[in-house]
Protein backbone atom coordinates (compact mmCIF):
# COMPACT_ATOMS: atom_id res chain seq x y z
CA UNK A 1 -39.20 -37.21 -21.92
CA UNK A 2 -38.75 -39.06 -18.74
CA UNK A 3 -38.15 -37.75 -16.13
CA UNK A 4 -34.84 -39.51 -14.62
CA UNK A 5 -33.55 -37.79 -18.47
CA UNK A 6 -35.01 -34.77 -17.78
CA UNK A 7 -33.18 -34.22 -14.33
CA UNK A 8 -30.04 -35.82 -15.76
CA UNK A 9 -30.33 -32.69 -18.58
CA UNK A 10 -30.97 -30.58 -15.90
CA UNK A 11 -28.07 -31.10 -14.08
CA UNK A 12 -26.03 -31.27 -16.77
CA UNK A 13 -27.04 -27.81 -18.14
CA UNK A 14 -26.60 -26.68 -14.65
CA UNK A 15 -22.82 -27.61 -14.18
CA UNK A 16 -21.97 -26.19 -17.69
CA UNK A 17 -23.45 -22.86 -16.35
CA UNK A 18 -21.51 -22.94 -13.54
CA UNK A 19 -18.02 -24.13 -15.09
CA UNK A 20 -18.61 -21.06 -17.98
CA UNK A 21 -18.98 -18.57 -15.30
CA UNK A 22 -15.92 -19.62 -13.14
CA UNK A 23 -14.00 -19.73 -16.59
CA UNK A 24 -15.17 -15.94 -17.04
CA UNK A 25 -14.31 -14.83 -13.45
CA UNK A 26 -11.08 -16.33 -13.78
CA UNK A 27 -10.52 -14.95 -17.01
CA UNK A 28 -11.78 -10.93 -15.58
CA UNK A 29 -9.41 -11.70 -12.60
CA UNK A 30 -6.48 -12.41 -14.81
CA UNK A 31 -7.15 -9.07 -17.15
CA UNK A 32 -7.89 -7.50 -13.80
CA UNK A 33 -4.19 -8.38 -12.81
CA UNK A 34 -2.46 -7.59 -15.83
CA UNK A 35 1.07 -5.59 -15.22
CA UNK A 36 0.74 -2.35 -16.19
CA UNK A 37 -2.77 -1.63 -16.08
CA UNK A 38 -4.50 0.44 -13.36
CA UNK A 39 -5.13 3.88 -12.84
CA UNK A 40 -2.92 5.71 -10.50
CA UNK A 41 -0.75 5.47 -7.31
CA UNK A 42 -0.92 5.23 -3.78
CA UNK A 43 2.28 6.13 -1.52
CA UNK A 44 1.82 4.60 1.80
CA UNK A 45 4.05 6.36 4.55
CA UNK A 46 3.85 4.09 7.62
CA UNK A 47 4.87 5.93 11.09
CA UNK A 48 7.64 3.53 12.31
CA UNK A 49 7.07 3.99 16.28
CA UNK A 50 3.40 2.75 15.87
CA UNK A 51 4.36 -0.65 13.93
CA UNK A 52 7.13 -0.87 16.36
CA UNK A 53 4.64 -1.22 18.96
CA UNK A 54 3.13 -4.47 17.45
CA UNK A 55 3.52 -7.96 17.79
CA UNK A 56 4.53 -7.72 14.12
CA UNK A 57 6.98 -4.91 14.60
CA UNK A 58 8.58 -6.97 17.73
CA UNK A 59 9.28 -9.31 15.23
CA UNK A 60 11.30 -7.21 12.69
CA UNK A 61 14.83 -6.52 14.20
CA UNK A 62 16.25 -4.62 10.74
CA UNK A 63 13.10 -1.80 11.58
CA UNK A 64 12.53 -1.96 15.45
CA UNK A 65 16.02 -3.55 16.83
CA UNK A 66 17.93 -0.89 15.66
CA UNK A 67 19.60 2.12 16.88
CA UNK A 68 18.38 4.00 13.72
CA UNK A 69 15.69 6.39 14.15
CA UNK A 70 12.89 5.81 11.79
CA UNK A 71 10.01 8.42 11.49
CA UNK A 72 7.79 8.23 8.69
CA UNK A 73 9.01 5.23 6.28
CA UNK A 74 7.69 4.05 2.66
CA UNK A 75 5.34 0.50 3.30
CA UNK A 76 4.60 0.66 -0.15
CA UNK A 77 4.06 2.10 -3.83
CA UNK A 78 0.74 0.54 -5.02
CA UNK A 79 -0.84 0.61 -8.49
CA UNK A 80 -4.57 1.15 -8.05
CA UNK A 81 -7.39 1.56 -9.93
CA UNK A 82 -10.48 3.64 -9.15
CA UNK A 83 -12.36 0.58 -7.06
CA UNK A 84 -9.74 -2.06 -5.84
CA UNK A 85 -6.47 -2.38 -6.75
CA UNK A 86 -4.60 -5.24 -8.59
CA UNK A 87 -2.14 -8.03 -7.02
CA UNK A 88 0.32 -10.08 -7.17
CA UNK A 89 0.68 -10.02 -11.38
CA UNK A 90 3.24 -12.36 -11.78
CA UNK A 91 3.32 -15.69 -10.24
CA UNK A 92 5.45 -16.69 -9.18
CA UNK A 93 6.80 -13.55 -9.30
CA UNK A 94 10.79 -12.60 -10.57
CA UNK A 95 13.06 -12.76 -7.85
CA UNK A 96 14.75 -9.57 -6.70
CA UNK A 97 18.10 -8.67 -6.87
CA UNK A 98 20.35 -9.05 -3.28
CA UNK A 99 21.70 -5.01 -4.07
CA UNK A 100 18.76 -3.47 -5.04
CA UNK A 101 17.04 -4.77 -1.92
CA UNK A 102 19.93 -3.47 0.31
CA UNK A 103 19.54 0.13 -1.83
CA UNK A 104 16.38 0.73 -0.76
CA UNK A 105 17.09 -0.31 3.06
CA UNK A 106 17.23 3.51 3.94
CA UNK A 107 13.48 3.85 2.83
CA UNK A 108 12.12 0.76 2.95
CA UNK A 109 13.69 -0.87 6.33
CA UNK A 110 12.97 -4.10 6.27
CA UNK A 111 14.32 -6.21 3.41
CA UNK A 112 11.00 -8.76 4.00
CA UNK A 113 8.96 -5.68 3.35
CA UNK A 114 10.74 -4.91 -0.05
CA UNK A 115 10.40 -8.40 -1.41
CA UNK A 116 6.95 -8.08 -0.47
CA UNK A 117 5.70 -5.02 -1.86
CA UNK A 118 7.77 -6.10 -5.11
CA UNK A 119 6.01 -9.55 -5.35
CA UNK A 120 2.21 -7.95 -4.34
CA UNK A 121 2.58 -4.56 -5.55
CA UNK A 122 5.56 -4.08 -8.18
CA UNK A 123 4.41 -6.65 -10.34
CA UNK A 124 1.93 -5.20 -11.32
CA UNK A 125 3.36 -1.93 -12.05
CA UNK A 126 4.76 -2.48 -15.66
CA UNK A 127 7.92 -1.89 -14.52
CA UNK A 128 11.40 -3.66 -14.14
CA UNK A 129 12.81 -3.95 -11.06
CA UNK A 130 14.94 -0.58 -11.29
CA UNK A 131 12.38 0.78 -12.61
CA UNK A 132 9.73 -0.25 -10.02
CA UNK A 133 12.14 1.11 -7.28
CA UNK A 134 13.19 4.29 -8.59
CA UNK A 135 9.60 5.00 -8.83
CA UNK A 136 9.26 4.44 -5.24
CA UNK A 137 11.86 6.62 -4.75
CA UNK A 138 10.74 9.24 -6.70
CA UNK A 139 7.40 9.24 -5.11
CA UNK A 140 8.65 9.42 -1.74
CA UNK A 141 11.47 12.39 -2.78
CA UNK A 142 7.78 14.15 -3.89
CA UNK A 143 6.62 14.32 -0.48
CA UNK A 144 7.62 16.97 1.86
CA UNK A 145 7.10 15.60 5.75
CA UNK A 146 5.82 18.59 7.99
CA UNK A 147 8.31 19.70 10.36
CA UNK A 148 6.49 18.56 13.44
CA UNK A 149 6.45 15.04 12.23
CA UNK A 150 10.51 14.60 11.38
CA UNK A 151 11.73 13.67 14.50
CA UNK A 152 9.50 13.98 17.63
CA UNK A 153 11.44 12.93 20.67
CA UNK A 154 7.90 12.92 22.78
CA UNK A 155 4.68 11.18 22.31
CA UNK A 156 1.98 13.49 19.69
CA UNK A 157 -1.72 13.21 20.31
CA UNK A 158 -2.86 14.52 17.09
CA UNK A 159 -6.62 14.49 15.56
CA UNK A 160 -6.32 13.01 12.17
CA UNK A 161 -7.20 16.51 10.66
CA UNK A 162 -4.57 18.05 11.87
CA UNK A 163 -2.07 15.45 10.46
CA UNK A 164 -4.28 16.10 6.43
CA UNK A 165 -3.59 19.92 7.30
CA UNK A 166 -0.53 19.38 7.63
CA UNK A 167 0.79 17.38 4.90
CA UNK A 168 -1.34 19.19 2.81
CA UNK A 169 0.03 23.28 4.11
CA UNK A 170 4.11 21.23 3.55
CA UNK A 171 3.23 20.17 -0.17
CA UNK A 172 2.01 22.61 -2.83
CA UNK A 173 -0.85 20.67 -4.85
CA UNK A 174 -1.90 17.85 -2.27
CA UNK A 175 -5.60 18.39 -1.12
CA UNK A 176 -7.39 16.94 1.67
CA UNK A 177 -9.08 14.78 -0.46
CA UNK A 178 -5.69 13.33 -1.92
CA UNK A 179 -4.96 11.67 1.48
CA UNK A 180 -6.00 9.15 3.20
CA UNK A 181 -5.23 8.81 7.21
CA UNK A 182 -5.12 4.60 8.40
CA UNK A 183 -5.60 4.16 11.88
CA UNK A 184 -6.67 1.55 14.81
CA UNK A 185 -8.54 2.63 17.73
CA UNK A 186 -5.05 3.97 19.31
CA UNK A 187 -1.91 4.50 16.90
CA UNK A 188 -1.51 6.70 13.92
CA UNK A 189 -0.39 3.45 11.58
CA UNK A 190 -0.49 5.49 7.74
CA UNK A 191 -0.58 8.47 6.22
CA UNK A 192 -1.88 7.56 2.26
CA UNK A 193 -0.84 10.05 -0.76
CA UNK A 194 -2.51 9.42 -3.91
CA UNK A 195 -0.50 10.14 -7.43
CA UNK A 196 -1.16 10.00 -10.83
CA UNK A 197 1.47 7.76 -12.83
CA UNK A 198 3.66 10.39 -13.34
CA UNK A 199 3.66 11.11 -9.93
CA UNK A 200 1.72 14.14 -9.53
CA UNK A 201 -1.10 14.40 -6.38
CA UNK A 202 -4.47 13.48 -6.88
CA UNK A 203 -8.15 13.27 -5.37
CA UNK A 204 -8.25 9.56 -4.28
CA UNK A 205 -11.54 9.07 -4.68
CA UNK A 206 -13.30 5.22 -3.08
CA UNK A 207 -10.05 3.69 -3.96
CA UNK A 208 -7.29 4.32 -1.09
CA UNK A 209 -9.06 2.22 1.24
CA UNK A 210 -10.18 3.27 5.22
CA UNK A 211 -10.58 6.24 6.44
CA UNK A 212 -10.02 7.10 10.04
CA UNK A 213 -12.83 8.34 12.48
CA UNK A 214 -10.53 8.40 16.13
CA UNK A 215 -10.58 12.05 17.46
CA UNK A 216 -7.51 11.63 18.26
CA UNK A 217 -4.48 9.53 17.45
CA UNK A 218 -1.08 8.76 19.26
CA UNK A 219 1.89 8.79 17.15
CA UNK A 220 5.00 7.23 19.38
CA UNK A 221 8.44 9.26 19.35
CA UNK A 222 10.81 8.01 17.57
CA UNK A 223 13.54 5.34 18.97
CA UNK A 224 16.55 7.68 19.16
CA UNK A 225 20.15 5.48 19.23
């Protein structure tokens, strides 16, 4: 065979290769973010005062302008499974209703944040909308704050262990290993609670992302009216 044919072959074996395996990646991705399939929960409680003292929280007026005094508040309700997590299942993604975004304003206090977490998160739940937020809901009503974290009127310097020990002492069943603390090298940002699907705590295992290693973090007081 010469070999001008022979390289032509070549080359033409080689770009079938590579077109079959981008078909099968994008084919595992889409199975990969199929509504309704993953593994269990993860409750994200952000602490309000520390996003408040970002650029991003200088840009959300509903959360940070406000007289109202948010503590711990839900970021998000997100389907994971035991390595990685899936995304944004539907796309472009069902529009949510105007009152059921207002509804969940008292948890959720930003109403860009709950078309977010709907469009990246509750899509791939399985759920309806109702259904999706009522969830939510229900997962946060399962969580007991600790005392110490309700309302602080004074800045906390807290090591992250003490934060697990306490969540974990204020709700019968949570272990240390069912939470996960997110931090930067200065603010408390999360506190992480992972759930089965019906809502009961859990070990989270590799999948509920970073753990923090500060020895101590600063959790800002909450912006009283």
């Amino acid at each position: 065979m010469p070999l001008m044919v022979r390289k032509s072959l070549f080359a033409m074996l080689t770009l079938a290769a590579l077109l079959g395996a981008a078909q099968d990646l994008a084919l595992a991705q889409r199975r990969h973010d199929e509504p309704g399939r993953f593994d269990f929960y993860l409750l994200s409680l952000s602490w309000s005062p520390s996003f408040c003292e970002t650029p991003a929280g200088s840009g959300s007026p509903e959360q940070c302008g406000s007289a109202r005094p948010f503590s711990f508040v839900v970021h998000g309700l997100w389907p994971q499974f035991e390595r990685g997590f899936p995304q944004s299942c539907q796309v472009p993604p069902p529009r949510l209703d105007r009152a059921l975004v207002d509804e969940m304003l008292d948890l959720m206090p930003s109403r860009k944040l709950v078309n977010h977490e709907w469009d990246k998160h509750g899509t791939c739940s399985g759920l309806d909308q109702r259904g999706y937020f009522d969830t939510v809901r229900k997962a946060r009503g399962t969580v007991k704050i600790p005392a110490q974290f309700e309302q602080p009127q004074r800045p906390l310097n807290v090591p992250p262990g003490e934060i697990v020990d306490a969540f974990v002492k204020a709700n019968q069943g949570l272990t240390p290993a069912g939470i996960v603390i997110d931090c930067d090298r200065r603010f408390l940002r999360e506190v992480r609670i992972c759930m089965t699907r019906d809502l009961q705590f859990r070990d989270c295992g590799t999948g509920a992302g970073r753990v923090c290693r500060t020895d101590s973090l600063l959790m800002p007081p909450v912006r009283g009216p």
